[in-house]
C-alpha atoms as a PDB file:
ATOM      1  CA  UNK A   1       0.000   0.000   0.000  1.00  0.00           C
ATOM      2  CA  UNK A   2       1.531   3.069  -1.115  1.00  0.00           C
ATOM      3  CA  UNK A   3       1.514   6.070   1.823  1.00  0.00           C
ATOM      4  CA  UNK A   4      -0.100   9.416   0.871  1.00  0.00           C
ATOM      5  CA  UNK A   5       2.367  11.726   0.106  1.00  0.00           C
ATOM      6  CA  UNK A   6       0.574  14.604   2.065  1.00  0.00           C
ATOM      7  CA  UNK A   7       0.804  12.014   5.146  1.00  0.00           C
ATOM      8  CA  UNK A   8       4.638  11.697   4.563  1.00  0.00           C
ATOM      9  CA  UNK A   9       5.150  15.545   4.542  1.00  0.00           C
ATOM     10  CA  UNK A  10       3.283  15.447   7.843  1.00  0.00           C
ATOM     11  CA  UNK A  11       4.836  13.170   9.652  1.00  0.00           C
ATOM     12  CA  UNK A  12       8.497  13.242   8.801  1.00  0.00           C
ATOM     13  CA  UNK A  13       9.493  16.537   8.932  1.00  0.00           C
ATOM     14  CA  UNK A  14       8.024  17.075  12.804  1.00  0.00           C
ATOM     15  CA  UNK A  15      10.398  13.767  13.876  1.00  0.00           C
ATOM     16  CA  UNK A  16      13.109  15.090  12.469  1.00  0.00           C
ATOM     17  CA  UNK A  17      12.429  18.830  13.978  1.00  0.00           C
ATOM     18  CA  UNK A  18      11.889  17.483  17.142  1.00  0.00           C
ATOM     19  CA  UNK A  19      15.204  14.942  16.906  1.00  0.00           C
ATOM     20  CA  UNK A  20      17.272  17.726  16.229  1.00  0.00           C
ATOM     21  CA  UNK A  21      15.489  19.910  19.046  1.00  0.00           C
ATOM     22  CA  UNK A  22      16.400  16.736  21.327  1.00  0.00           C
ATOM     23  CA  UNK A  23      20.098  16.765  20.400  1.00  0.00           C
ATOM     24  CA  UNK A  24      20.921  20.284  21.136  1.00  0.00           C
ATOM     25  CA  UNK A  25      21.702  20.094  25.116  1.00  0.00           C
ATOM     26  CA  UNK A  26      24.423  16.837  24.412  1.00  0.00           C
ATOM     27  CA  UNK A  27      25.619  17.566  21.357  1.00  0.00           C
ATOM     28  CA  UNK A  28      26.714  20.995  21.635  1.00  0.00           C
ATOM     29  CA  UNK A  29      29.613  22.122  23.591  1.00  0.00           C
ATOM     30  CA  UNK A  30      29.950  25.691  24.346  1.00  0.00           C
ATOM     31  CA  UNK A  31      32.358  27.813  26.671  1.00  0.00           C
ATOM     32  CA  UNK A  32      32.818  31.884  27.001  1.00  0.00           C
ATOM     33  CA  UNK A  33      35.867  33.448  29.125  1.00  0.00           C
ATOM     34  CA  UNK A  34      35.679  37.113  29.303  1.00  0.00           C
ATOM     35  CA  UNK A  35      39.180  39.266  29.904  1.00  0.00           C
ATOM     36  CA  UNK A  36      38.391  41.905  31.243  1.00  0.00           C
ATOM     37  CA  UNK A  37      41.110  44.591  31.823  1.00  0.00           C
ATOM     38  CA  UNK A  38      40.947  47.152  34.884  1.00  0.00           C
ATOM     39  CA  UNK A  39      39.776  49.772  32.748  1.00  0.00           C
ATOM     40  CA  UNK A  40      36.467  48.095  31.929  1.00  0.00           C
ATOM     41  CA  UNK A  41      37.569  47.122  28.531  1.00  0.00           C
ATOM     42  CA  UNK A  42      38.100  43.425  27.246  1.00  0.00           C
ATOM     43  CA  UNK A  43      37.546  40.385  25.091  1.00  0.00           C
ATOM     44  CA  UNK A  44      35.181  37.130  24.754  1.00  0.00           C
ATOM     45  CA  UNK A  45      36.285  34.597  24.201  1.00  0.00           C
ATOM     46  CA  UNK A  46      33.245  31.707  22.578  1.00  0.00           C
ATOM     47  CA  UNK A  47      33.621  28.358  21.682  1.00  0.00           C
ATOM     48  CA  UNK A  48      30.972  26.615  19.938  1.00  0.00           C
ATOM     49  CA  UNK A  49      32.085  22.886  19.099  1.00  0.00           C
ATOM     50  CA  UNK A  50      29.176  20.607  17.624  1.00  0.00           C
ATOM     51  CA  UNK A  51      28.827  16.621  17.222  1.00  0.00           C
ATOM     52  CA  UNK A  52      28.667  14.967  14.271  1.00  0.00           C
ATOM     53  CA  UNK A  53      24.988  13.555  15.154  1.00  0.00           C
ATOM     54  CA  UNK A  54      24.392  17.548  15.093  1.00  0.00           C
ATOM     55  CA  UNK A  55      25.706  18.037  11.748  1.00  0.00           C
ATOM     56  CA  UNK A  56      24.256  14.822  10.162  1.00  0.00           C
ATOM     57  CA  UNK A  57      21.218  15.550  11.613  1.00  0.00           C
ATOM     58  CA  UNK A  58      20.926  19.341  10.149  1.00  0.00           C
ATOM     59  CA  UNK A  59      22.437  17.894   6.665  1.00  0.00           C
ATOM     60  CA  UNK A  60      19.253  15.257   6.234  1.00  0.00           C
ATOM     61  CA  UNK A  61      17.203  18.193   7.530  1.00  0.00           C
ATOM     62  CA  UNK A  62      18.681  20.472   5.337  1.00  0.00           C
ATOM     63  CA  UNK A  63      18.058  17.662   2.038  1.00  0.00           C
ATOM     64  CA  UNK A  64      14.524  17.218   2.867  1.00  0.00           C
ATOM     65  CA  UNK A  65      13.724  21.073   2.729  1.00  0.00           C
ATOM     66  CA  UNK A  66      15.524  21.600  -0.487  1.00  0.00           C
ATOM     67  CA  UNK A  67      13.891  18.893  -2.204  1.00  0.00           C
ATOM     68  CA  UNK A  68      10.640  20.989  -1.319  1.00  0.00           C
ATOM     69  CA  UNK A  69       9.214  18.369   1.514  1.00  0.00           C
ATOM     70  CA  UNK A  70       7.339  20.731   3.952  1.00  0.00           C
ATOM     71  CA  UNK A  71       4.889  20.531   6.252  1.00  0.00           C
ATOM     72  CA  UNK A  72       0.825  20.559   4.698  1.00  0.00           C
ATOM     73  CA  UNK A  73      -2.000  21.942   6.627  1.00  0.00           C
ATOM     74  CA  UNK A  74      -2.506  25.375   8.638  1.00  0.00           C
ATOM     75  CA  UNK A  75      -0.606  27.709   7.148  1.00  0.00           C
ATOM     76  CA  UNK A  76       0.599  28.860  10.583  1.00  0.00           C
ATOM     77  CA  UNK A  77       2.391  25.794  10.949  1.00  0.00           C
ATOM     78  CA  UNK A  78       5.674  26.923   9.435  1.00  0.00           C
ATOM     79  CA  UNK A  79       9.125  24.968  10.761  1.00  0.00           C
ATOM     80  CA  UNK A  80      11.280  27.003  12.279  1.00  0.00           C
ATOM     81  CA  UNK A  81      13.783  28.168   9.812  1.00  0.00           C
ATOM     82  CA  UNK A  82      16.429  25.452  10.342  1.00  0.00           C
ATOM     83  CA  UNK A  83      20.723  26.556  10.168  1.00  0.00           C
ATOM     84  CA  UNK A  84      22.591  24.712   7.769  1.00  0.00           C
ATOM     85  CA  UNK A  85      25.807  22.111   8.905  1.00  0.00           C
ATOM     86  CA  UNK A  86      28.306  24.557   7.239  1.00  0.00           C
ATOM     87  CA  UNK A  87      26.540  28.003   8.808  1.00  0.00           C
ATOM     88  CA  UNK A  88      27.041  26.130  12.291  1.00  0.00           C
ATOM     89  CA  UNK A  89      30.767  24.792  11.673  1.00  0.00           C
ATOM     90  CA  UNK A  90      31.766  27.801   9.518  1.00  0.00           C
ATOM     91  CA  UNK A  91      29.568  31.138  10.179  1.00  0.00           C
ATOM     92  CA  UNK A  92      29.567  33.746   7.939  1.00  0.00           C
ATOM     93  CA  UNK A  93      31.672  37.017   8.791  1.00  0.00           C
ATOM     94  CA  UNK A  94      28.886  38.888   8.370  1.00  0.00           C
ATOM     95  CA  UNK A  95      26.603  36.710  10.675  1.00  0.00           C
ATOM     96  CA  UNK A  96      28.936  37.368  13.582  1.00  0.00           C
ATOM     97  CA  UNK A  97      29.497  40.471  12.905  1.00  0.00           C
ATOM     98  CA  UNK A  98      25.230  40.674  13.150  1.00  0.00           C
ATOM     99  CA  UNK A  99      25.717  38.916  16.382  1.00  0.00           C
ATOM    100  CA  UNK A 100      28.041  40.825  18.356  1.00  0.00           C
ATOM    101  CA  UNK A 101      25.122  43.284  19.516  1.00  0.00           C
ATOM    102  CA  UNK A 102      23.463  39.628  21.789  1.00  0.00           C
ATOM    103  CA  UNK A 103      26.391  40.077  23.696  1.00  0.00           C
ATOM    104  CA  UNK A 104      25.759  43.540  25.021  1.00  0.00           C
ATOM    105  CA  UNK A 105      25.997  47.425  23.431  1.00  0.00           C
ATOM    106  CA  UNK A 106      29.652  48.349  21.697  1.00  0.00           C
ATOM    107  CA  UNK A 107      30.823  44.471  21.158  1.00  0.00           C
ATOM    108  CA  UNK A 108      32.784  44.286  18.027  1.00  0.00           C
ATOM    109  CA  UNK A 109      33.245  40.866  16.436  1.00  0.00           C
ATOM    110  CA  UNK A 110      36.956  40.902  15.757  1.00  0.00           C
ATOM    111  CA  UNK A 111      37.900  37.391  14.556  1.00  0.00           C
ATOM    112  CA  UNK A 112      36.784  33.644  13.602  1.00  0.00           C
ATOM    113  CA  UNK A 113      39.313  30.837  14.017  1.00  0.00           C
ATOM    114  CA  UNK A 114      37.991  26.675  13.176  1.00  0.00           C
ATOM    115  CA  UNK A 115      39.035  24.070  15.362  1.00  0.00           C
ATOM    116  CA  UNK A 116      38.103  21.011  17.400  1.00  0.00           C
ATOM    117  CA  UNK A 117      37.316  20.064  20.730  1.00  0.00           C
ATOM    118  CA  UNK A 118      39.306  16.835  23.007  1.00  0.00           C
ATOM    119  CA  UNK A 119      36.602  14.904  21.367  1.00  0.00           C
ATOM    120  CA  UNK A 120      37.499  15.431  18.262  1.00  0.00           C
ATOM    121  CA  UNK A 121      33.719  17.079  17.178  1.00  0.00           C
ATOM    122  CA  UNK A 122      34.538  20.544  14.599  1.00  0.00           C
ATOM    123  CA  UNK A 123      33.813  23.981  15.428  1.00  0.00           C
ATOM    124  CA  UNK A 124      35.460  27.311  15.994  1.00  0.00           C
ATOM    125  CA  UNK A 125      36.124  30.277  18.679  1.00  0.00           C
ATOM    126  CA  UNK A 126      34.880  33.450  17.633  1.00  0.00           C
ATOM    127  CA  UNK A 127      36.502  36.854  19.535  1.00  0.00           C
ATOM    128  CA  UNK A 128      34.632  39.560  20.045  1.00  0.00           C
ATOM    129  CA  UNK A 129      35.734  43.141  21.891  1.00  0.00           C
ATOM    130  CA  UNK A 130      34.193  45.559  23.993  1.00  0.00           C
ATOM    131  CA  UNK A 131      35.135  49.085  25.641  1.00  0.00           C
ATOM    132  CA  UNK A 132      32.806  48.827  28.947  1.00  0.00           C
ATOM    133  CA  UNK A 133      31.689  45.607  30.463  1.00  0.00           C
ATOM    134  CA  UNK A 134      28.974  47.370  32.201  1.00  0.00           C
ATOM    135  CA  UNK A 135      27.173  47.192  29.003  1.00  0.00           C
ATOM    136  CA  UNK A 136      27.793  43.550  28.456  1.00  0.00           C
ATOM    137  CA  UNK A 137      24.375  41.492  28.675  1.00  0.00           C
ATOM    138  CA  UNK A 138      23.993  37.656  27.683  1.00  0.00           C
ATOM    139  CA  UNK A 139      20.770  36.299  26.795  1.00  0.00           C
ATOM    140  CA  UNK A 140      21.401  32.359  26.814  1.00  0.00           C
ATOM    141  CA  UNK A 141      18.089  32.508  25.054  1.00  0.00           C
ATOM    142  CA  UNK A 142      19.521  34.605  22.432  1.00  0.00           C
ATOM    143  CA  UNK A 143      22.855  33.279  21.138  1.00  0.00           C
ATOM    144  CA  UNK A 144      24.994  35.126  18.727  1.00  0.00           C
ATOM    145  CA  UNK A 145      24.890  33.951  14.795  1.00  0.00           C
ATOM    146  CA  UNK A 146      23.318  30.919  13.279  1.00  0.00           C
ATOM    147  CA  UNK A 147      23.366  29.663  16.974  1.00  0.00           C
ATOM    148  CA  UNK A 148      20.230  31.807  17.317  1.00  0.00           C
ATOM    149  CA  UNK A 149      18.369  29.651  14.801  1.00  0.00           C
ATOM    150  CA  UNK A 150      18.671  26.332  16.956  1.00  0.00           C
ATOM    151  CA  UNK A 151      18.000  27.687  20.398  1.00  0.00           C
ATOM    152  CA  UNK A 152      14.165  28.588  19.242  1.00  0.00           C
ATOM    153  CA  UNK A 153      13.752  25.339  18.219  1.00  0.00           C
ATOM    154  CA  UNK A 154      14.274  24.026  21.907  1.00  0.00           C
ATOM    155  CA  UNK A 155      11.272  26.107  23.659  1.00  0.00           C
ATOM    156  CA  UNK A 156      11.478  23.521  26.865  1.00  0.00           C
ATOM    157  CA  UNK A 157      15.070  24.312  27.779  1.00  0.00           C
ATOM    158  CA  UNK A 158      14.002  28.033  27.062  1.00  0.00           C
ATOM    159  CA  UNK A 159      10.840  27.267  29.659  1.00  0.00           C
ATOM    160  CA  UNK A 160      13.747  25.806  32.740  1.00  0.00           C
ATOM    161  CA  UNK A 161      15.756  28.630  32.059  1.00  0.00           C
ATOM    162  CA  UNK A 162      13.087  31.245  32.850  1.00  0.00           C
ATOM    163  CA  UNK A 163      12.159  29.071  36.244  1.00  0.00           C
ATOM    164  CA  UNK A 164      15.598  29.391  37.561  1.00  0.00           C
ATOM    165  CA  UNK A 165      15.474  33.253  37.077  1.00  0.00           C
ATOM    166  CA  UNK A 166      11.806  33.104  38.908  1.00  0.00           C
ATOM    167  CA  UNK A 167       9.713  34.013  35.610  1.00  0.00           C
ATOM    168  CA  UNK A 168      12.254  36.866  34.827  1.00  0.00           C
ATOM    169  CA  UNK A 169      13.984  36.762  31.341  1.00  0.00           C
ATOM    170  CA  UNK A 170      17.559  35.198  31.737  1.00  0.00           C
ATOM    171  CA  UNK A 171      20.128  37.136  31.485  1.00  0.00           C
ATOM    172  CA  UNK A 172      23.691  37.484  33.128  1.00  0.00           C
ATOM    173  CA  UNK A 173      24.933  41.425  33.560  1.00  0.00           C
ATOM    174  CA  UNK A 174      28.080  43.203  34.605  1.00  0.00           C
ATOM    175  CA  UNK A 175      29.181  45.990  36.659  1.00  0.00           C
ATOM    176  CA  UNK A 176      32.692  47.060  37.301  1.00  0.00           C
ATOM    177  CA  UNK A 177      33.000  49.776  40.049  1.00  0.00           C
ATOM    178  CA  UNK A 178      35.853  50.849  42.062  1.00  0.00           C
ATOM    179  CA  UNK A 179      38.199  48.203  40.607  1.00  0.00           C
ATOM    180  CA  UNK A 180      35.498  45.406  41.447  1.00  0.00           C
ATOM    181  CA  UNK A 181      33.620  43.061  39.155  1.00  0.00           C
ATOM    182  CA  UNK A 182      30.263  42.029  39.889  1.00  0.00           C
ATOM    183  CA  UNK A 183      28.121  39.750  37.851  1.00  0.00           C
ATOM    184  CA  UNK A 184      24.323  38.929  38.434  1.00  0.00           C
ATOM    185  CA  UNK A 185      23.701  35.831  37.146  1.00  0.00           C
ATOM    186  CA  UNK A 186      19.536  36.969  37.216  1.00  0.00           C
ATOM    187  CA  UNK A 187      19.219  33.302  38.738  1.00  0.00           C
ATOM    188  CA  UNK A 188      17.179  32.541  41.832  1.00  0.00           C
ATOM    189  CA  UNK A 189      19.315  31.165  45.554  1.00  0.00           C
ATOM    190  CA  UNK A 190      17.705  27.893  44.789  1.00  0.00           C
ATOM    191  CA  UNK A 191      19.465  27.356  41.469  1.00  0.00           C
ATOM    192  CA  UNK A 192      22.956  28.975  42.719  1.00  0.00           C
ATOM    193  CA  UNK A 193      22.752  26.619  45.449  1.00  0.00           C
ATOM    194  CA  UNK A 194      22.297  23.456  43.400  1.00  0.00           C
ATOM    195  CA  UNK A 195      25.375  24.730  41.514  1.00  0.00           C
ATOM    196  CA  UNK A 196      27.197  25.453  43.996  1.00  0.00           C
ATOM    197  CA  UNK A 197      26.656  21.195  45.246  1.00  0.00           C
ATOM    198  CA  UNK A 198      27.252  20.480  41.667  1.00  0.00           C
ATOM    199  CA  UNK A 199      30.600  22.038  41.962  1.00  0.00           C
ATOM    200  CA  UNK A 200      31.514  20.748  45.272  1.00  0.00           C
ATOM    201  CA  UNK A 201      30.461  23.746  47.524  1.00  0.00           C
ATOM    202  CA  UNK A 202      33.169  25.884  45.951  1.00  0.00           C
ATOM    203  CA  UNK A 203      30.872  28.598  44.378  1.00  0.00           C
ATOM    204  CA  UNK A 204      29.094  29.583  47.852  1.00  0.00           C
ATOM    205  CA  UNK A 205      25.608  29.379  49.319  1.00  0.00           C
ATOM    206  CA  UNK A 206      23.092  30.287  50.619  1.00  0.00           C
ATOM    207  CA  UNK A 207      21.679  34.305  50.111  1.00  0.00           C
ATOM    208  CA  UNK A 208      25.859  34.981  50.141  1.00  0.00           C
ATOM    209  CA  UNK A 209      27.173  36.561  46.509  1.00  0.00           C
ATOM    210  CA  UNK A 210      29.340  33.593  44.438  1.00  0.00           C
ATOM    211  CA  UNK A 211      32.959  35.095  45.361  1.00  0.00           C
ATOM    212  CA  UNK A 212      35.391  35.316  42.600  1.00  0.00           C
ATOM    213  CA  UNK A 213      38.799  36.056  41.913  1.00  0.00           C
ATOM    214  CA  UNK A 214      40.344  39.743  42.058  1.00  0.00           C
ATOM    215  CA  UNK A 215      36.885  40.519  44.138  1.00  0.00           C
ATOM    216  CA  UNK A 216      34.745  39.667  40.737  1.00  0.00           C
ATOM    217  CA  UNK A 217      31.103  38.144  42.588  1.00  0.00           C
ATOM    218  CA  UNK A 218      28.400  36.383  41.276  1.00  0.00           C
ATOM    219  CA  UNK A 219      25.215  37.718  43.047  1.00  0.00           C
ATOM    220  CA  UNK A 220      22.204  35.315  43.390  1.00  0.00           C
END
């Protein structure tokens, strides 16, 4: 019995959406480090490394829509528009460039270098610059570049983010006074504290700010 090909279109494409939605949390490795010099200005420093079950995953996704399989029905239910492999492993200049402003007002994207991680999955570090940390502002929500893309298709890890911040949008912001960093993390004492377990009871507790080195803090 030959399958409707309106039924195909319907079903496929949502499994493989929500497969790739599932794969995001383990198969993407990410790290920032921010230098920040004693006149406020600095780098970031971001490192986006991504599996190969990522990248396979986005190139079969990437094959169905360009041989015009979409999903039929209510118009309003349009896939999210889906990154390719090569925008993930090898951004554009001018999508980082784009990106700089999710990392705060006055961040310049300054350079794009490949590489891979211990485990041997392909991706790159991206520098970026900036004149005044107090005007740095990450949105985990709201990654930089193609990166952008991927994190709306994973609403439920969106939906934990905002419980740990008590319903407020997530976002971690800086403020350098008096030779002092401090960083508010936006997140509520309950989350610092299982953090703080996770890490061995190095990061602090309690309603006490996360301490830091040269006096940088982490306020719950």
């Amino acid at each position: 019995m030959n399958t409707p090909p309106n039924l195909i279109r319907r079903s496929v494409l949502p499994l493989i959406l929500a497969g790739v939605a599932l794969l995001m949390p383990s198969c993407i490795e990410n790290s920032t480090v921010i230098r920040v010099r004693k006149d406020g200005g600095g780098e970031i420093f971001a490192r986006y490394h991504f599996s190969p079950q990522m990248t396979g995953m986005l190139g079969m996704m990437n094959g169905l829509a360009a041989s015009g399989l979409q999903v039929e029905g209510a118009e309003s239910a349009k896939p999210p528009q889906m990154p390719t492999a090569d925008s993930l492993l090898k951004p554009s200049q001018e999508s980082l460039e784009q990106g700089a402003s999710a990392y705060g007002e006055g961040v310049k994207f300054v350079r794009q270098e490949p590489g891979k991680n211990a485990a041997g999955w392909d991706g790159y570090l991206a520098v970026y610059q900036f004149d005044d940390i107090n005007k740095l502002s990450f949105d985990p929500n709201n990654p930089p570049g193609p990166l952008n893309d991927l994190a709306k298709m994973n609403p439920e890890a969106a939906a934990e983010l905002k419980k740990q911040t008590d319903g407020k949008d997530p976002g971690v912001k800086f403020t350098m006074a008096d030779g002092t960093l401090t960083i508010d993390t936006g997140m509520n004492t309950e989350s610092i504290k299982k953090i703080s377990e996770g890490a061995g009871g190095g990061l602090g507790g309690g309603d006490s700010p996360l301490s830091g080195p040269n006096g940088a803090q982490i306020d719950p």
